[in-house]
Protein backbone atom coordinates (compact mmCIF):
# COMPACT_ATOMS: atom_id res chain seq x y z
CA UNK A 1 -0.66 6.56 -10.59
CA UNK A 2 -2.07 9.08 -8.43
CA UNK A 3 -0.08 11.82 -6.24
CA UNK A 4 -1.81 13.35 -3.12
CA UNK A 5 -1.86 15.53 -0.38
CA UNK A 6 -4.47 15.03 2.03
CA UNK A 7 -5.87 17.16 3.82
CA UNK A 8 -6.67 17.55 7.53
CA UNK A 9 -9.90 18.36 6.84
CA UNK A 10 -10.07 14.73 4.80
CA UNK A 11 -9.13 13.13 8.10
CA UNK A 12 -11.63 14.64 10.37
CA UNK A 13 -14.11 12.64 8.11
CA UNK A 14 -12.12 9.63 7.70
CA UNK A 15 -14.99 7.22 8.77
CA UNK A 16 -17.38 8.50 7.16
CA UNK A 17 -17.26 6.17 4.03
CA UNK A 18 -18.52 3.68 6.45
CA UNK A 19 -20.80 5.45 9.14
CA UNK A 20 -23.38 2.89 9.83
CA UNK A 21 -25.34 2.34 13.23
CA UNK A 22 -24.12 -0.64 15.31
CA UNK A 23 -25.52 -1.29 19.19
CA UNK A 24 -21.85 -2.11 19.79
CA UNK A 25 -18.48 -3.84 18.73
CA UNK A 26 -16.67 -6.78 20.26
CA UNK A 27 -13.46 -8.69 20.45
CA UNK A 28 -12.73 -12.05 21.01
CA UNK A 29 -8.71 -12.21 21.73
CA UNK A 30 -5.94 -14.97 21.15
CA UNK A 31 -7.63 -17.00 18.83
CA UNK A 32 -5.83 -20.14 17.31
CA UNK A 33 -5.34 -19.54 13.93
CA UNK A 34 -2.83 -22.68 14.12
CA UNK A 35 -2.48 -25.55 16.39
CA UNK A 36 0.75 -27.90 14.96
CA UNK A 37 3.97 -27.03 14.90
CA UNK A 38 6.49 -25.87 18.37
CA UNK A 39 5.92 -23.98 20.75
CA UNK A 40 6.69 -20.85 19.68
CA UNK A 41 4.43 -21.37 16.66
CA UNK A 42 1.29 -22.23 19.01
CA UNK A 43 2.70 -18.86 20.85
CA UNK A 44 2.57 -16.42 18.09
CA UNK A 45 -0.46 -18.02 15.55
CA UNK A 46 -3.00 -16.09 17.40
CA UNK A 47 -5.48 -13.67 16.19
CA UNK A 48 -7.90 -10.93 17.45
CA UNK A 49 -11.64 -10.68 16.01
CA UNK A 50 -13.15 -6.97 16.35
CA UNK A 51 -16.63 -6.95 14.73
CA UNK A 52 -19.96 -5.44 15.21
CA UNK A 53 -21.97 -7.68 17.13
CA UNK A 54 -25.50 -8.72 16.28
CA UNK A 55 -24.79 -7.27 12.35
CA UNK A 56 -24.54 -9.85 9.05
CA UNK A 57 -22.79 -9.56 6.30
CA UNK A 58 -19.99 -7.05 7.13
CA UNK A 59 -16.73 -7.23 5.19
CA UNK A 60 -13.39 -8.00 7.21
CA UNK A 61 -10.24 -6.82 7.27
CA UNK A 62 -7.03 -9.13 7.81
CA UNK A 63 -4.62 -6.90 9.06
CA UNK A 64 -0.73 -7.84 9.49
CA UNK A 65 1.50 -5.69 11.79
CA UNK A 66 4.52 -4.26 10.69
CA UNK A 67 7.75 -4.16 12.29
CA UNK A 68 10.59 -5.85 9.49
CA UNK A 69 9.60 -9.26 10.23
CA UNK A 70 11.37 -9.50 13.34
CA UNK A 71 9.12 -7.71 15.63
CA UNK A 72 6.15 -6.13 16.29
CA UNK A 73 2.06 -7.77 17.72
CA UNK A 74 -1.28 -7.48 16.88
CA UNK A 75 -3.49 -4.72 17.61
CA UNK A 76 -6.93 -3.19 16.52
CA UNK A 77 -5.99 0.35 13.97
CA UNK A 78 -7.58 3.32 15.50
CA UNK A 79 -8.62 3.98 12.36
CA UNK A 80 -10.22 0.97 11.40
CA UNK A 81 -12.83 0.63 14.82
CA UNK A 82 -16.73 1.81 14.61
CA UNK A 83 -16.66 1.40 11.21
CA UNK A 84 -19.36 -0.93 9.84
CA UNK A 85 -15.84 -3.38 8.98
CA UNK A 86 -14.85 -6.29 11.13
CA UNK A 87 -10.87 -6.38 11.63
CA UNK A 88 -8.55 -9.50 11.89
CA UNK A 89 -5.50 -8.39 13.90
CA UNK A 90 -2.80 -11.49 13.08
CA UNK A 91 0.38 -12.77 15.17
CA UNK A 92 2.69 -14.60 12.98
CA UNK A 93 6.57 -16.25 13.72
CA UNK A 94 8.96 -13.85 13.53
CA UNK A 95 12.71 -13.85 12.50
CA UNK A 96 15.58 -14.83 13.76
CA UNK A 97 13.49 -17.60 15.37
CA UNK A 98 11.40 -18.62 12.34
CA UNK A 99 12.17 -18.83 8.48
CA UNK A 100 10.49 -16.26 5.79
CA UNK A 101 8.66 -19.24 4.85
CA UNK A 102 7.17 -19.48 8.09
CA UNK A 103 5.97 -15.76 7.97
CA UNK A 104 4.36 -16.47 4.76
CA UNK A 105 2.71 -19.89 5.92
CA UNK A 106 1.35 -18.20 9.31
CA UNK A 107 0.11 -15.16 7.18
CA UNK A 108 -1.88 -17.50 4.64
CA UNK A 109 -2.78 -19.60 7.71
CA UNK A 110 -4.56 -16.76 8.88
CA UNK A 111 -6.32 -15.35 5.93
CA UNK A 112 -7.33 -19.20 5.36
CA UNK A 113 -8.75 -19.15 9.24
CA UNK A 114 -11.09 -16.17 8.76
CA UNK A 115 -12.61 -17.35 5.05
CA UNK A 116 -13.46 -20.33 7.04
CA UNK A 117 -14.84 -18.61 10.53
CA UNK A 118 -15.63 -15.38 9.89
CA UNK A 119 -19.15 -16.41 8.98
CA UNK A 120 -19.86 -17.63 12.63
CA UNK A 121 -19.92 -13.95 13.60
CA UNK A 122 -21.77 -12.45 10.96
CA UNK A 123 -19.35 -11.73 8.66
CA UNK A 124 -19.63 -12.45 4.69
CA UNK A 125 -16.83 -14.46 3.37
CA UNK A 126 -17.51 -13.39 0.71
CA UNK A 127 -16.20 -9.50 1.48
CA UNK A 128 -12.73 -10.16 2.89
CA UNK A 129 -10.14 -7.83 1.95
CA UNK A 130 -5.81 -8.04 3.56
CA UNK A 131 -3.66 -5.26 4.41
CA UNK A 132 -0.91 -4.33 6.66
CA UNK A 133 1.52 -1.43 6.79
CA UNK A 134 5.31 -2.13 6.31
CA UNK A 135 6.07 -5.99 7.07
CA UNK A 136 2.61 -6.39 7.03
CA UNK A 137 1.93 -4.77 3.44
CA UNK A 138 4.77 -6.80 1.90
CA UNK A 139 2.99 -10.26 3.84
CA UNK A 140 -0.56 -8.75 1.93
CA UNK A 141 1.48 -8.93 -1.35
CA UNK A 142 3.02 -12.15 -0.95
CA UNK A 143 0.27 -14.07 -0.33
CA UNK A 144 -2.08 -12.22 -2.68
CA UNK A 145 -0.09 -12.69 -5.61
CA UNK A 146 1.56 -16.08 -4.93
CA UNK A 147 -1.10 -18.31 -5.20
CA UNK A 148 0.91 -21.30 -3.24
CA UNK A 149 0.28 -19.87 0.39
CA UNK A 150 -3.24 -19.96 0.51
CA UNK A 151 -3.53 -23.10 -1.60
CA UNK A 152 -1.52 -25.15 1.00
CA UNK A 153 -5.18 -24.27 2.82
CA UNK A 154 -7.25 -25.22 -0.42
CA UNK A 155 -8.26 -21.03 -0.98
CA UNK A 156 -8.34 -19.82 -4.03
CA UNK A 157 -6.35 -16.59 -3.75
CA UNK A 158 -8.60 -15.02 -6.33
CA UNK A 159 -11.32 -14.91 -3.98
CA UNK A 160 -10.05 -12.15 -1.57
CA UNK A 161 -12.05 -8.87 -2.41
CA UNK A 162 -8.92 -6.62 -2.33
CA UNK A 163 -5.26 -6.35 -1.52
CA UNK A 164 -3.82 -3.16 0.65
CA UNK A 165 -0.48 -2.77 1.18
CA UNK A 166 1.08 0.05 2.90
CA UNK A 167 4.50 1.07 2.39
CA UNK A 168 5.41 -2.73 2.01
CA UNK A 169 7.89 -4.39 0.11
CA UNK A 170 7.66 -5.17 -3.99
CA UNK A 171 10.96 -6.25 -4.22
CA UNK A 172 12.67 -9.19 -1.90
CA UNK A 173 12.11 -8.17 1.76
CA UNK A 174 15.30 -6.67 2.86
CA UNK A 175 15.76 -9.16 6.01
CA UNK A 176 15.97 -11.82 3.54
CA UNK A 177 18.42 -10.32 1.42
CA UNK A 178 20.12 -9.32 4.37
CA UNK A 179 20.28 -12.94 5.47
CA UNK A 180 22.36 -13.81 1.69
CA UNK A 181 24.83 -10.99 2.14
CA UNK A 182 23.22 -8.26 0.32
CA UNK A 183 23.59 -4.56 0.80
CA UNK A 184 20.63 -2.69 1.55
CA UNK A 185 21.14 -0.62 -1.95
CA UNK A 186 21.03 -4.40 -4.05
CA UNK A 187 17.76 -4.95 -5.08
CA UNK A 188 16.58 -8.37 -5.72
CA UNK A 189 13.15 -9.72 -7.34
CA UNK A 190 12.78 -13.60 -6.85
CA UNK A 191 10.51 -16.09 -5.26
CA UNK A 192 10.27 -13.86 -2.50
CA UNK A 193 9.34 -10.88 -4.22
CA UNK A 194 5.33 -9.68 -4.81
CA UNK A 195 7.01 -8.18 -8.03
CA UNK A 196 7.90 -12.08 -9.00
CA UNK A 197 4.32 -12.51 -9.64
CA UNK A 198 2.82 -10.40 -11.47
CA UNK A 199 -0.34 -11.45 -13.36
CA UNK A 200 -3.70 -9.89 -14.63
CA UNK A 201 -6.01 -11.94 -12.60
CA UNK A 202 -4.85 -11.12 -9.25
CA UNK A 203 -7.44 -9.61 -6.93
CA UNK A 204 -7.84 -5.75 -6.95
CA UNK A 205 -4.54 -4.19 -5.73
CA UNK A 206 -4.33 -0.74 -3.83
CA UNK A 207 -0.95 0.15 -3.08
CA UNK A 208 -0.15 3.38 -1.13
CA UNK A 209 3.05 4.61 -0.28
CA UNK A 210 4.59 7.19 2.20
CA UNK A 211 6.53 10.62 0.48
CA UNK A 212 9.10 9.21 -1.73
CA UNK A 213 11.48 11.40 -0.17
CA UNK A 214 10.60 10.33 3.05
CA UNK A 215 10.40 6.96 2.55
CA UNK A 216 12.37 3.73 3.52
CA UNK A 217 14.88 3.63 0.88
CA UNK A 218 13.50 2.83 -2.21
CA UNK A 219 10.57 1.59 -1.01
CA UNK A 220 8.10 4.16 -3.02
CA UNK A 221 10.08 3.63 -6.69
CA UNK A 222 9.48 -0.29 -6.22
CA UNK A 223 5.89 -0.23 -5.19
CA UNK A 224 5.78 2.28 -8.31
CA UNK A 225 7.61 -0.41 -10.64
CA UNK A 226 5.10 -2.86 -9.41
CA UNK A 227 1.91 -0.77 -10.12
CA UNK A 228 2.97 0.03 -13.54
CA UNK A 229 3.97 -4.11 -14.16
CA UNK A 230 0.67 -4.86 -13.45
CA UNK A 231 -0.49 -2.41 -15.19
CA UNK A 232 1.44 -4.03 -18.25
CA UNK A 233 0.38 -7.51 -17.56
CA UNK A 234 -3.06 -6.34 -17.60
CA UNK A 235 -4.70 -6.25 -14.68
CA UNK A 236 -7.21 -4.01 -14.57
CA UNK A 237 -7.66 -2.76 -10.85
CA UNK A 238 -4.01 -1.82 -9.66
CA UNK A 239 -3.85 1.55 -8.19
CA UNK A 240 -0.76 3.51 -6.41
CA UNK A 241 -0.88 6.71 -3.88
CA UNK A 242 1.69 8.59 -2.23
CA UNK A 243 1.07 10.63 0.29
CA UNK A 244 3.49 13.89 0.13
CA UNK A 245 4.58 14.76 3.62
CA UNK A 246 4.42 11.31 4.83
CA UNK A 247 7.47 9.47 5.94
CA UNK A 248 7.24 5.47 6.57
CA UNK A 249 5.62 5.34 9.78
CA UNK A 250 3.49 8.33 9.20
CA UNK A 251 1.73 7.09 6.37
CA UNK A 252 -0.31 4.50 8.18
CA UNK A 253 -2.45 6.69 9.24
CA UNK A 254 -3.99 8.92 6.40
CA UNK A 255 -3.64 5.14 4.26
CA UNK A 256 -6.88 4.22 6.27
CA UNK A 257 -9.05 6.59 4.30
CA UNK A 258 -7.98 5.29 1.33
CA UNK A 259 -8.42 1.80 2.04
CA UNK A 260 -12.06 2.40 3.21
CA UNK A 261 -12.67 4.66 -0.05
CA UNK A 262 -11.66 1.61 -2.48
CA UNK A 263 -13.09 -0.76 -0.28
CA UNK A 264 -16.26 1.18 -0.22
CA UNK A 265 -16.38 0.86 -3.95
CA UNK A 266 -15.39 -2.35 -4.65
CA UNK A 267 -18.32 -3.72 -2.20
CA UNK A 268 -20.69 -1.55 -4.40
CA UNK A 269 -19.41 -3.02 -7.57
CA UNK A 270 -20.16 -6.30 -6.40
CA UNK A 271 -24.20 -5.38 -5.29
């Protein structure tokens, strides 16, 4: 486990891990990721591709919005543009109007979409890594641990280069236990809990968490249990940061540099 204070001065060179050249970077907006289902599922299964045009063999970034499952859009991170990575912004279902299952289906549905396309604009399928802050982190766990998302669209979880959760949930998402009755203090860890599936083969994990006195409730002492269970399991590549001064929403941004730091060196392990 590591504990850190960054520093301003580490955010003035925040890109720097990835400074490259590029003649320029494009989007291509509202995307099918999905076309079955209703109408509000062709509605919200769109995604946005941000990548440097006329470059091959970048590594992507899925990113999933946060907002408690229930709200919330797509959007390009500040912090993640002119940066020698291509970024998949994802729309998925939210509640009440769709299930948890739905969230989880739309989020693998995604990550499924861009192993399969991202190659048609340069990218390496090869170098695709998932994060999200919040909802978004707890959607990277899911589906990164659980290997029954992403095998409904015949991936192998396994081959996603890294996992990046910010400030999501470990335990059960608290909508859903809200849905059964539960208190916001009852913690629960079952099928719809990253912490469910702990194993030693999962892809590398970084998990990074706001101030644990700032946090959500909780939320920093069970992305802490989960580090240290996969630690026990085994797996070899788990790594936890909080960020002191950093409440839930603030987090997001100083979490950037680390995820371009560890994605930095996980791209050099594999040349």
């Amino acid at each position: 486990m590591k504990r850190i204070l960054l520093s301003l001065l580490s955010l003035l060179f925040v890109n720097i891990a990835f400074a490259q050249t590029v003649t320029a970077y494009k989007i291509v907006e509202n995307l099918n990721y999905r076309t079955d289902g209703d109408a509000y599922s062709r509605e919200r299964c769109k995604l946005d591709v941000y990548y440097p045009e006329g470059e091959k063999g970048f590594a992507t970034v899925v990113w999933f919005h946060g907002g408690g499952l229930s709200s919330g859009k797509k959007h390009i991170p500040e912090q993640l543009k002119n940066c020698g990575l291509a970024v998949v912004a994802v729309n998925y279902r939210l509640l009440p109007k769709a299930q948890l299952s739905d969230c989880l289906q739309d989020a693998a549905a995604a990550v499924a979409w861009t192993f399969n396309e991202i190659g048609q604009f340069g990218g390496d399928p090869h170098k695709i890594f998932v994060s999200g802050h919040s909802a978004g982190g707890y959607l990277t766990s899911m589906i990164g641990l659980d290997k029954k998302w992403l095998e409904a669209y015949h991936i192998d979880t396994d081959r996603i280069a890294g996992l990046i959760p910010f400030s999501g949930h470990a335990i059960s998402h608290f909508a859903y236990r809200q849905s059964k009755g539960m208190k916001d203090t009852q913690p629960s860890i079952d099928e719809f809990a990253p912490l469910y599936y702990v194993r030693p083969d999962a892809p590398p994990l970084v998990i990074v968490s706001g101030d644990r006195e700032l946090e959500l409730l909780g939320r920093y002492e069970e992305n802490a249990y989960f580090w240290r269970m996969m630690k026990v399991a085994g797996h070899k590549e788990t790594y936890l940061y909080e960020l002191d001064g950093y409440d839930h929403g603030a987090m997001a941004a100083p979490a950037f540099h680390i995820l371009k730091t560890h994605v930095k060196e996980i791209l050099k392990k594999e040349d």
